[in-house]
PDB file of N, CA and C in Angstrom:
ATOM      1  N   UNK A   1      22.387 124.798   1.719  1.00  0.00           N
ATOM      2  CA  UNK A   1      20.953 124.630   1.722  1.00  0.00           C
ATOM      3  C   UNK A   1      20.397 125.337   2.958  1.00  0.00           C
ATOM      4  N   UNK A   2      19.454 126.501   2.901  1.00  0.00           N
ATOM      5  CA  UNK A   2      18.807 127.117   3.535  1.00  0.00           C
ATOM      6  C   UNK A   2      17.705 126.103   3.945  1.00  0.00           C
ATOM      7  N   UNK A   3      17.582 126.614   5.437  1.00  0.00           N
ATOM      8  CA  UNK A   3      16.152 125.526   5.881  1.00  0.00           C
ATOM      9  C   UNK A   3      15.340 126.791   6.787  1.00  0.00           C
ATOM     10  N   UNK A   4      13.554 126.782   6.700  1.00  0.00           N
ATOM     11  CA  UNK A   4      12.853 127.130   7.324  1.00  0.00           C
ATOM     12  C   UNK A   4      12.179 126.548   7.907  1.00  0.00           C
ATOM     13  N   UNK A   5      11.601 126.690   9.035  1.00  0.00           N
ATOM     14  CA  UNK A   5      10.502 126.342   9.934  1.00  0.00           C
ATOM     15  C   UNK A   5       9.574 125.471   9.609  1.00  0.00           C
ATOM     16  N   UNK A   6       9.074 124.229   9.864  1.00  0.00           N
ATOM     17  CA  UNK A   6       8.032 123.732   9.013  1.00  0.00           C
ATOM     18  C   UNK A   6       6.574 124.227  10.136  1.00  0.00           C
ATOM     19  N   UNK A   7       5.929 124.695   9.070  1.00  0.00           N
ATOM     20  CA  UNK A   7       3.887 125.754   9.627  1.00  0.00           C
ATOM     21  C   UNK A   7       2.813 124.744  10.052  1.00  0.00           C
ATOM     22  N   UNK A   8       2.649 124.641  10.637  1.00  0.00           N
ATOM     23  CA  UNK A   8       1.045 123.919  10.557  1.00  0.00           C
ATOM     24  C   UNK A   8      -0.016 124.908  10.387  1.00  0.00           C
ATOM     25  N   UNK A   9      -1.099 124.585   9.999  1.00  0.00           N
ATOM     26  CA  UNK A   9      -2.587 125.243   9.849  1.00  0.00           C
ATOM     27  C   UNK A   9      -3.228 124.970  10.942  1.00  0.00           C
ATOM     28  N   UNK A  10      -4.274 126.263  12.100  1.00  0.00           N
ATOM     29  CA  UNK A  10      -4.628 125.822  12.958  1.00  0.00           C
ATOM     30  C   UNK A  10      -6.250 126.551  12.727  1.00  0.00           C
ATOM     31  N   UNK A  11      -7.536 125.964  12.294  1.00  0.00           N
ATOM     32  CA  UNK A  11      -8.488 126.607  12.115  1.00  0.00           C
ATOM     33  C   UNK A  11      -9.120 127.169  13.188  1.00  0.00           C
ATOM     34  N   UNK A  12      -9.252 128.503  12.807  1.00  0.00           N
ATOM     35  CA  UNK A  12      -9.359 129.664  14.100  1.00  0.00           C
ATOM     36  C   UNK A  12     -10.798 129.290  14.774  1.00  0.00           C
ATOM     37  N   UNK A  13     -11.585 128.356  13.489  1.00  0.00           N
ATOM     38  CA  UNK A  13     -13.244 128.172  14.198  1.00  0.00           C
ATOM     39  C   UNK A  13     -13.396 127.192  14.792  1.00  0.00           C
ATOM     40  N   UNK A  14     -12.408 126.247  15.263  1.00  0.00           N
ATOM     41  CA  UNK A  14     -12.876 124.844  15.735  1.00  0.00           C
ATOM     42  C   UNK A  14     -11.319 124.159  16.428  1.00  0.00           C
ATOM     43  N   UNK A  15     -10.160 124.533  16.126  1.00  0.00           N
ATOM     44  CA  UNK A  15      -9.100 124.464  16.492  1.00  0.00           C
ATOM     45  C   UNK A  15      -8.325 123.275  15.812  1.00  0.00           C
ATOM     46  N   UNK A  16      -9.154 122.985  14.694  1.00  0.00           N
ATOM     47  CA  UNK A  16      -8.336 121.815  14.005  1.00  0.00           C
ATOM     48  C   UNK A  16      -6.809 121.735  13.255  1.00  0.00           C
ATOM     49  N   UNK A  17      -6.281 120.856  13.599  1.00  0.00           N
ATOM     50  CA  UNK A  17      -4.711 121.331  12.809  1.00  0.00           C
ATOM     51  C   UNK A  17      -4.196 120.539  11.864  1.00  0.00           C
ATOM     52  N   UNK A  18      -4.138 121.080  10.282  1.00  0.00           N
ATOM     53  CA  UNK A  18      -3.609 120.482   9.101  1.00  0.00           C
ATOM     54  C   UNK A  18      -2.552 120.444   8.778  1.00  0.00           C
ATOM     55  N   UNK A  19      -2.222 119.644   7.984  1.00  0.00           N
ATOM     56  CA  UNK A  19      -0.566 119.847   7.205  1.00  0.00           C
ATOM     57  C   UNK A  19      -1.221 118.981   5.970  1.00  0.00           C
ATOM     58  N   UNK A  20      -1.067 119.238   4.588  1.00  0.00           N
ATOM     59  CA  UNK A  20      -0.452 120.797   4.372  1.00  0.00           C
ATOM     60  C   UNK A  20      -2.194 121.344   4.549  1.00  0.00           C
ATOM     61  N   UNK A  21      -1.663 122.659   3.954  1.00  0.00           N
ATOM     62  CA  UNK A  21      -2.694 123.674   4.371  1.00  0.00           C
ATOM     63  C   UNK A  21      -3.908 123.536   3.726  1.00  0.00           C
ATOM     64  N   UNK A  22      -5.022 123.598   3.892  1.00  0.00           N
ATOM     65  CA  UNK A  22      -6.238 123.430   2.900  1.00  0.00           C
ATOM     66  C   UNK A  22      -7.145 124.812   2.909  1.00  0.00           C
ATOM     67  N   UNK A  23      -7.874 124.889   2.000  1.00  0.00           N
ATOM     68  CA  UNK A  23      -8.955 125.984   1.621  1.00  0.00           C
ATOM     69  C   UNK A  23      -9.626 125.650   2.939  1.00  0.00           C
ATOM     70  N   UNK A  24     -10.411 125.038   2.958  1.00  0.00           N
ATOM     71  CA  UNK A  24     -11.396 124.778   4.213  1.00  0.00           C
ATOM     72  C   UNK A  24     -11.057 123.477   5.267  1.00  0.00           C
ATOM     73  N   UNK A  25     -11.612 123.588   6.587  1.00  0.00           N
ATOM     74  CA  UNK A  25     -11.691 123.225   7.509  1.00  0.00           C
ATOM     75  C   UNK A  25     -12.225 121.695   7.127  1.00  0.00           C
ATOM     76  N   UNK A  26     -11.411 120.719   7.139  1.00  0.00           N
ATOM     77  CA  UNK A  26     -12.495 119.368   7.356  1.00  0.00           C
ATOM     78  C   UNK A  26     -12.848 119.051   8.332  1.00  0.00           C
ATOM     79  N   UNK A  27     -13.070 119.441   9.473  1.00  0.00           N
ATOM     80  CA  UNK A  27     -14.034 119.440  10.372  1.00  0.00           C
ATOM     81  C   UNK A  27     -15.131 120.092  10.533  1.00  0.00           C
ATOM     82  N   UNK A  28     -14.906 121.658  10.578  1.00  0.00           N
ATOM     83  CA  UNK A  28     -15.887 122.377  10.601  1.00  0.00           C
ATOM     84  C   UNK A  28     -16.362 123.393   9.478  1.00  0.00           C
ATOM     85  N   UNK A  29     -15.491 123.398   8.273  1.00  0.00           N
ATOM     86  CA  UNK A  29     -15.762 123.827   6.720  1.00  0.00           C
ATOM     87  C   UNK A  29     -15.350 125.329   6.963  1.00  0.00           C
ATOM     88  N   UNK A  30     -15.070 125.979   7.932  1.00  0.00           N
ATOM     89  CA  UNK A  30     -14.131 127.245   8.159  1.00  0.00           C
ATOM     90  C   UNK A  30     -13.409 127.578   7.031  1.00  0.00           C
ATOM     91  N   UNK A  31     -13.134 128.632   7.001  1.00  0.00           N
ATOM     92  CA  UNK A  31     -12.100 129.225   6.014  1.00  0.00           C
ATOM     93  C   UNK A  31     -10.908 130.456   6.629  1.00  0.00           C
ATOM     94  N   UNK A  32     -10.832 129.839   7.926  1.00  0.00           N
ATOM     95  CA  UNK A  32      -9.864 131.025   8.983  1.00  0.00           C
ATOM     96  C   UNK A  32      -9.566 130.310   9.551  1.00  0.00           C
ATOM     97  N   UNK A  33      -7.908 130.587   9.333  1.00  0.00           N
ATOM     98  CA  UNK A  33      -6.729 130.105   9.598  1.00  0.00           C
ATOM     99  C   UNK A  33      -5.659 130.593   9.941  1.00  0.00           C
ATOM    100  N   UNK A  34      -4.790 130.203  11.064  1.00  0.00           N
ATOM    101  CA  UNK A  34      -4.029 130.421  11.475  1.00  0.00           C
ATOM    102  C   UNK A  34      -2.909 129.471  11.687  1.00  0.00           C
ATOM    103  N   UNK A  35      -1.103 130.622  11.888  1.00  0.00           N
ATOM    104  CA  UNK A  35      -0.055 129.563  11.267  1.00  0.00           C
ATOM    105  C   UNK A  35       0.187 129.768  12.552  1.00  0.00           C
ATOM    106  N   UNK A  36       1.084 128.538  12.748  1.00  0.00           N
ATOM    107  CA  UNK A  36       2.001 128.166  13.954  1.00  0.00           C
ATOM    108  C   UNK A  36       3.110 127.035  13.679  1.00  0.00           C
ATOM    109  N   UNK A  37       4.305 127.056  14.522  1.00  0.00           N
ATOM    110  CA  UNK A  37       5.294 126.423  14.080  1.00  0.00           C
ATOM    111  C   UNK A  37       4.806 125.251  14.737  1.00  0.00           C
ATOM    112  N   UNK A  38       5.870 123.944  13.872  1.00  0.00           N
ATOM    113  CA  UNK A  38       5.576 122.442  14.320  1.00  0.00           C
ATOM    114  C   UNK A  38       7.092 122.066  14.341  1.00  0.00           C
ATOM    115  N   UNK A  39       7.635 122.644  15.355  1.00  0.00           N
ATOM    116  CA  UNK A  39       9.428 122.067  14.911  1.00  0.00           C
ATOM    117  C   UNK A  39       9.565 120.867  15.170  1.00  0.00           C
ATOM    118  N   UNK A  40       9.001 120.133  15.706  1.00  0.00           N
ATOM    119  CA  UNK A  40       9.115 118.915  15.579  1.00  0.00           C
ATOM    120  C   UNK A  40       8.003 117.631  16.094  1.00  0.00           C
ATOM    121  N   UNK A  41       8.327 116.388  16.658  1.00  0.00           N
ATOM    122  CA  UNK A  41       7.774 115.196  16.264  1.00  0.00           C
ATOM    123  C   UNK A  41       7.822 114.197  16.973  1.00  0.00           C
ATOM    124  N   UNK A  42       7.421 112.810  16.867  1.00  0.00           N
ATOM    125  CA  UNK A  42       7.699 111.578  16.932  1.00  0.00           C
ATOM    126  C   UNK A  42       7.479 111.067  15.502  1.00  0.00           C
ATOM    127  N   UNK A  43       8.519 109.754  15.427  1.00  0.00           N
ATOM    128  CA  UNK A  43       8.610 109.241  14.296  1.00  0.00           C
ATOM    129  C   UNK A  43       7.221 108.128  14.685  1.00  0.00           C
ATOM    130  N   UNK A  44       6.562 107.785  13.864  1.00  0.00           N
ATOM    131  CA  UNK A  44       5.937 106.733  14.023  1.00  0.00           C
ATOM    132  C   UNK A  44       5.782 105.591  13.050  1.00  0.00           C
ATOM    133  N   UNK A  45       6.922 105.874  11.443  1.00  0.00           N
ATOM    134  CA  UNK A  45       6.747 104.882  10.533  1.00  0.00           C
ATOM    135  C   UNK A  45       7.892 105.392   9.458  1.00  0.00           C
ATOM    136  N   UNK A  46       8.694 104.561   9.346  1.00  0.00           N
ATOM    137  CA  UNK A  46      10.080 104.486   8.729  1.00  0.00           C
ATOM    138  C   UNK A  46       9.459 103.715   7.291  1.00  0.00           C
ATOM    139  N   UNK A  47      10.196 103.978   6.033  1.00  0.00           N
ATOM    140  CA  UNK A  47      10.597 103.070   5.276  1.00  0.00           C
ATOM    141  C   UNK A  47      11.963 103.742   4.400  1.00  0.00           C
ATOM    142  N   UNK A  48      12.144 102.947   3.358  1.00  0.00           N
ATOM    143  CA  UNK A  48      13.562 103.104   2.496  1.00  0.00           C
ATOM    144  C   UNK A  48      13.666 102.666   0.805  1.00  0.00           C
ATOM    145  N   UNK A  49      13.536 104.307  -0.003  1.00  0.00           N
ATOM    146  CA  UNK A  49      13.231 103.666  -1.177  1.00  0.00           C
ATOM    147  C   UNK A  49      14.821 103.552  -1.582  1.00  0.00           C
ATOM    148  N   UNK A  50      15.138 102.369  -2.295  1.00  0.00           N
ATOM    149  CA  UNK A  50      16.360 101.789  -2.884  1.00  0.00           C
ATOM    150  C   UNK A  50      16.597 101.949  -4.204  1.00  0.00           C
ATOM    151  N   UNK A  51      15.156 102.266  -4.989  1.00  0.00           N
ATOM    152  CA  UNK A  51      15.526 101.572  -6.268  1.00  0.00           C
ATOM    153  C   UNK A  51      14.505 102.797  -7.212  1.00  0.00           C
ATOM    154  N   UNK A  52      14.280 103.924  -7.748  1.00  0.00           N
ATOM    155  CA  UNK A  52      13.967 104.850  -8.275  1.00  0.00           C
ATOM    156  C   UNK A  52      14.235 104.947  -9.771  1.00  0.00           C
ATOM    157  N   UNK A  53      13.032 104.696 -10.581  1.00  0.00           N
ATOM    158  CA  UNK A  53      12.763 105.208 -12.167  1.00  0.00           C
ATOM    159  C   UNK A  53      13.824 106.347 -12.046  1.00  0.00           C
ATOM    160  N   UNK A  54      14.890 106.152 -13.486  1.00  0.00           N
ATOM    161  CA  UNK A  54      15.536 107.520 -13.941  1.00  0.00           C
ATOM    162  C   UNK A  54      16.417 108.043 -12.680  1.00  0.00           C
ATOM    163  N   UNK A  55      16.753 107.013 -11.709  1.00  0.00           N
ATOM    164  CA  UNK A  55      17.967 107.967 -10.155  1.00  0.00           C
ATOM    165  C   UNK A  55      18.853 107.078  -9.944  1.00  0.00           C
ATOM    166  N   UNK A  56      19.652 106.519 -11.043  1.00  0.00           N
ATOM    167  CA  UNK A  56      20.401 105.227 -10.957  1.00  0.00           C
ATOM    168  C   UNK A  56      21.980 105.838 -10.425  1.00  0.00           C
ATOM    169  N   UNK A  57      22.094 105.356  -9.058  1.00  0.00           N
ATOM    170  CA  UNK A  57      23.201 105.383  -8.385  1.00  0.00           C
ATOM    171  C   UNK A  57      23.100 106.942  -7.446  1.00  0.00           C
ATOM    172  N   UNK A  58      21.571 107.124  -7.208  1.00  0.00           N
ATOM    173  CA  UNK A  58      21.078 108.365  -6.747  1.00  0.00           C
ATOM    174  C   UNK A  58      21.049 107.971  -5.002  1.00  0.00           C
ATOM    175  N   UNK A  59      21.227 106.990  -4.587  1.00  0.00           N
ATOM    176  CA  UNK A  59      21.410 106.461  -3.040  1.00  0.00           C
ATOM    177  C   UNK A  59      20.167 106.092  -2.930  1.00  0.00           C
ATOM    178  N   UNK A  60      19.849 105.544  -1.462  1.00  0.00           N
ATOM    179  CA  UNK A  60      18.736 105.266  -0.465  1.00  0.00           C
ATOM    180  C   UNK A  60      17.667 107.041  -0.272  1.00  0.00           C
ATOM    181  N   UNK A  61      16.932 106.632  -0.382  1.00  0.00           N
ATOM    182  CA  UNK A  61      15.780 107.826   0.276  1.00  0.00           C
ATOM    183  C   UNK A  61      15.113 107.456   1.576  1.00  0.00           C
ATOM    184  N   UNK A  62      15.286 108.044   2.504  1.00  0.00           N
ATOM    185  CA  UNK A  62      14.648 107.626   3.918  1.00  0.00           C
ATOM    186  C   UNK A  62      13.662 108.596   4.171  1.00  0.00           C
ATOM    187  N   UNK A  63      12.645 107.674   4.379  1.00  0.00           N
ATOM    188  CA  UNK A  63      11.267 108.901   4.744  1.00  0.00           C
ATOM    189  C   UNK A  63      10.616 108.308   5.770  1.00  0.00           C
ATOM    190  N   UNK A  64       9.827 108.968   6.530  1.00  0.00           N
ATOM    191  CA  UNK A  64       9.523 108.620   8.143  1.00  0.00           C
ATOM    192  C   UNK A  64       8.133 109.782   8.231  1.00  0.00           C
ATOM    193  N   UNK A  65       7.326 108.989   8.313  1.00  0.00           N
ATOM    194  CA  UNK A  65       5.996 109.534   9.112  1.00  0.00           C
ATOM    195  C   UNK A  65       6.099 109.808  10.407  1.00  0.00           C
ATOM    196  N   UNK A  66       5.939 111.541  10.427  1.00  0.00           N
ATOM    197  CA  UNK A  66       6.056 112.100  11.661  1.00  0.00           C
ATOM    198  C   UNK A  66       5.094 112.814  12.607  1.00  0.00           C
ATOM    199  N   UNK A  67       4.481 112.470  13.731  1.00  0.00           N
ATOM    200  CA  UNK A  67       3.390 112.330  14.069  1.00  0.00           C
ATOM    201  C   UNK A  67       3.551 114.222  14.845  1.00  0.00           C
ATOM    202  N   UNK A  68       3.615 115.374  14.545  1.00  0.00           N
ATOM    203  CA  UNK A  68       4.132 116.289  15.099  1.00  0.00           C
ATOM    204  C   UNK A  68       3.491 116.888  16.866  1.00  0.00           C
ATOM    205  N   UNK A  69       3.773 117.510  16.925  1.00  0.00           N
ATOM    206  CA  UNK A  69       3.608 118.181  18.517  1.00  0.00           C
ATOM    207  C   UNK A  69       2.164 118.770  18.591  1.00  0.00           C
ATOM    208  N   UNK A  70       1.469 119.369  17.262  1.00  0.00           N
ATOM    209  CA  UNK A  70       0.571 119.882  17.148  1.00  0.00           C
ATOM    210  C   UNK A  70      -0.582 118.894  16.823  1.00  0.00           C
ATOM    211  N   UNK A  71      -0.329 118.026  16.100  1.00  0.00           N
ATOM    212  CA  UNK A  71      -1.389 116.915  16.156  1.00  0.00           C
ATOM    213  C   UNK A  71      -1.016 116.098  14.654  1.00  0.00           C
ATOM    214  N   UNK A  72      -0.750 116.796  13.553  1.00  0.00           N
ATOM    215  CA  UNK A  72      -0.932 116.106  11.752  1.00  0.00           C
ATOM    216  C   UNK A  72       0.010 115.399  11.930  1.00  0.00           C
ATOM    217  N   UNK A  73      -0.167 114.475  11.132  1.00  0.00           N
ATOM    218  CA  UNK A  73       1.218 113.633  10.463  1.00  0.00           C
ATOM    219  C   UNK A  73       1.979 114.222   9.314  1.00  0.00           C
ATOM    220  N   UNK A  74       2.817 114.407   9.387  1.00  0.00           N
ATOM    221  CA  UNK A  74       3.856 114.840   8.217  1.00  0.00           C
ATOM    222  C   UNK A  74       4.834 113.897   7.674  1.00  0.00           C
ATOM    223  N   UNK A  75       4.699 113.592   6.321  1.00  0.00           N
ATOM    224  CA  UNK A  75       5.786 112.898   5.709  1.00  0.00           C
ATOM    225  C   UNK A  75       6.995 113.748   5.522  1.00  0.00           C
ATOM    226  N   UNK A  76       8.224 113.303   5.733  1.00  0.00           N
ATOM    227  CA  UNK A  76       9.269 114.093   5.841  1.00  0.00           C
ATOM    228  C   UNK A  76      10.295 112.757   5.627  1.00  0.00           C
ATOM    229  N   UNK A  77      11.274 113.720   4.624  1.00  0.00           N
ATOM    230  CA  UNK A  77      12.681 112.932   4.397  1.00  0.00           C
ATOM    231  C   UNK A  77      14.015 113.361   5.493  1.00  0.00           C
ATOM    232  N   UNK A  78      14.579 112.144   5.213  1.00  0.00           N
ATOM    233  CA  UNK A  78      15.650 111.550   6.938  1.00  0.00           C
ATOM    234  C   UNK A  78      17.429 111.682   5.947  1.00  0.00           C
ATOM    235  N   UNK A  79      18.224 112.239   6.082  1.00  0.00           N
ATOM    236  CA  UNK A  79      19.706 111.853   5.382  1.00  0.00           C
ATOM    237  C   UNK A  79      19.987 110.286   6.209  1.00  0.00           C
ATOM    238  N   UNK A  80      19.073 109.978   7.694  1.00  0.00           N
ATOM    239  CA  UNK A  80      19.754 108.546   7.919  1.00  0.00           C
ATOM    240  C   UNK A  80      18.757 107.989   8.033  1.00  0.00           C
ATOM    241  N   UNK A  81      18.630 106.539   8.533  1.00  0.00           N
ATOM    242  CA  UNK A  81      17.628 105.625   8.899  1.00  0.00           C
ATOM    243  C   UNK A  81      17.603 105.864  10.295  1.00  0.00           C
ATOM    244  N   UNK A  82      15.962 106.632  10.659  1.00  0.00           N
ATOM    245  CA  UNK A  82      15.614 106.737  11.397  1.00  0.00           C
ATOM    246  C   UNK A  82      14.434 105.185  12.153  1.00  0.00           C
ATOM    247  N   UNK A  83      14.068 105.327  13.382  1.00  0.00           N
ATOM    248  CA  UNK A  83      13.592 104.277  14.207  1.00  0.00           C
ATOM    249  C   UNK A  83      12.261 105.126  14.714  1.00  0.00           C
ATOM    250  N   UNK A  84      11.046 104.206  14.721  1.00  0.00           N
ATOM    251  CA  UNK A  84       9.941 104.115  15.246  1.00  0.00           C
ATOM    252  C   UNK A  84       9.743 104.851  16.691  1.00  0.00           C
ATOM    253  N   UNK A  85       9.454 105.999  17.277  1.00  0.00           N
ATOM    254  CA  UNK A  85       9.720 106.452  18.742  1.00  0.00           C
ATOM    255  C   UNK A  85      10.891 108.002  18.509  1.00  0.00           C
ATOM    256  N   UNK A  86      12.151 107.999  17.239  1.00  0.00           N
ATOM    257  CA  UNK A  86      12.471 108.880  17.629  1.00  0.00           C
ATOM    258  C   UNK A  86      11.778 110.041  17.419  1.00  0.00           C
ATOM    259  N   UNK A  87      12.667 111.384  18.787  1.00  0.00           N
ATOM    260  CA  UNK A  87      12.341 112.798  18.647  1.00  0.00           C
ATOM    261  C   UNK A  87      12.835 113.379  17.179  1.00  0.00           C
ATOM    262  N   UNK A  88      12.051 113.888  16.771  1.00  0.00           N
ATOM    263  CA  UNK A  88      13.223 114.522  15.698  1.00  0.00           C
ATOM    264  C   UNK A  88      12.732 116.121  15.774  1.00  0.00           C
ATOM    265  N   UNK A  89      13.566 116.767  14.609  1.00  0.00           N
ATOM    266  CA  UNK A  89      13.173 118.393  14.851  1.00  0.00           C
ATOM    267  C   UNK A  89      12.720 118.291  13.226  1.00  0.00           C
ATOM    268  N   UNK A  90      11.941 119.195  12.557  1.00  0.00           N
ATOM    269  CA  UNK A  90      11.587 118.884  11.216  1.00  0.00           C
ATOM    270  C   UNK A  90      12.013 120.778  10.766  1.00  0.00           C
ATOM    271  N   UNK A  91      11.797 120.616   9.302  1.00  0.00           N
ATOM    272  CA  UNK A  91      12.515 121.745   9.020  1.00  0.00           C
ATOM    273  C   UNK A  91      12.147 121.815   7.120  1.00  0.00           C
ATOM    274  N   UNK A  92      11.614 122.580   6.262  1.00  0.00           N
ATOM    275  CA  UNK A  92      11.817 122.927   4.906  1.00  0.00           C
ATOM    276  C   UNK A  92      12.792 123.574   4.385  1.00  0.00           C
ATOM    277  N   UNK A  93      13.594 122.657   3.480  1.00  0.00           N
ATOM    278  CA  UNK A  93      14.574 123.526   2.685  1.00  0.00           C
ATOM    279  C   UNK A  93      14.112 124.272   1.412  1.00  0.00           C
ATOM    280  N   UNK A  94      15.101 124.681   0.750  1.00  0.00           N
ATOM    281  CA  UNK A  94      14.619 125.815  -0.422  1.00  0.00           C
ATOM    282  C   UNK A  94      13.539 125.831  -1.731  1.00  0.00           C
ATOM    283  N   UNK A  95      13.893 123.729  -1.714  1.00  0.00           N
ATOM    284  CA  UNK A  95      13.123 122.970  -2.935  1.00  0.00           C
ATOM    285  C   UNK A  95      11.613 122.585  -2.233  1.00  0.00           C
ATOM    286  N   UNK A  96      11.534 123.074  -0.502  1.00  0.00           N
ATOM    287  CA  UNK A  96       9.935 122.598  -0.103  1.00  0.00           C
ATOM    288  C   UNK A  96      10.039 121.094   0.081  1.00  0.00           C
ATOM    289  N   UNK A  97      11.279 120.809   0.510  1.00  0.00           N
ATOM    290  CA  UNK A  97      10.902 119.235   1.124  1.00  0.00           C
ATOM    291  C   UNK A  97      11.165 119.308   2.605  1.00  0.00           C
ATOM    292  N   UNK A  98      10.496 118.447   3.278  1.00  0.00           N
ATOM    293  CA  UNK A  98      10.142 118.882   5.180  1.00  0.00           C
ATOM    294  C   UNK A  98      11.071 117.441   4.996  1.00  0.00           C
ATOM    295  N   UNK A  99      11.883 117.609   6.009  1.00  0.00           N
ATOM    296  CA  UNK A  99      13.538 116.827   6.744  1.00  0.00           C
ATOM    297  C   UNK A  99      13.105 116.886   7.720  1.00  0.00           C
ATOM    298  N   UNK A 100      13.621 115.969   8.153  1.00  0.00           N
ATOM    299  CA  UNK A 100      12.970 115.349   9.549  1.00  0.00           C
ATOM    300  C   UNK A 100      14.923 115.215  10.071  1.00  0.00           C
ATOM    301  N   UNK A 101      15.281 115.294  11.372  1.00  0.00           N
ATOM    302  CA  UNK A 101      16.615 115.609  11.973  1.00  0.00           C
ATOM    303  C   UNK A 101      16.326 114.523  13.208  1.00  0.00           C
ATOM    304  N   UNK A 102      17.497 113.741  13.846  1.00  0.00           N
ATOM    305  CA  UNK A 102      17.352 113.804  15.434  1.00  0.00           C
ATOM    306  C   UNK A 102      17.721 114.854  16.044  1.00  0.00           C
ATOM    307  N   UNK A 103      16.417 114.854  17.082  1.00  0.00           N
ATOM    308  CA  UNK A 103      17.115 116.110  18.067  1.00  0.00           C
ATOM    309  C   UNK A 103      18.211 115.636  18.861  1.00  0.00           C
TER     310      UNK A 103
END
């Protein structure tokens, strides 16, 4: 599994920063934009789905709201159970799901 960089959106007219990317500015309704990397985070909200329609014996899913360096929150999936406070590094693999890592 190939992994890339996860982008933030930084609107060139007001300096606001999205994830994911939008047509316009919700702050200032801009339509100029600029990318920059967000490698990583603080965790600020853990949970653990167990039990999935149609994924029977498919494991635990760990996902963690990640508050990034640039400012957005990003939902991102964990291979472990991550904790409230950690650093992590975040990252998109090939299918476009943002993984969240300890650094």
């Amino acid at each position: 599994m190939s992994e890339t960089a996860l982008a933030i959106q930084r609107c060139n007219a007001c300096g606001e920063a999205v994830f994911p990317a939008r047509y316009r500015c919700p702050r200032c309704g801009a339509a100029h934009w600029s990318s920059e990397p967000a490698a990583g985070g603080t965790v600020e909200e853990c949970t653990v789905v167990r039990h999935r329609v149609g994924a029977e014996g498919a494991g635990d899913v760990y996902l963690v709201s990640v508050r990034t360096q640039a400012g957005p929150v990003v939902i991102a999936r964990s291979e472990t159970a991550l904790r409230v406070g950690d650093p992590v590094a975040l990252a998109i693999d090939d299918a476009m799901r943002v993984w969240a890592r300890v650094r």
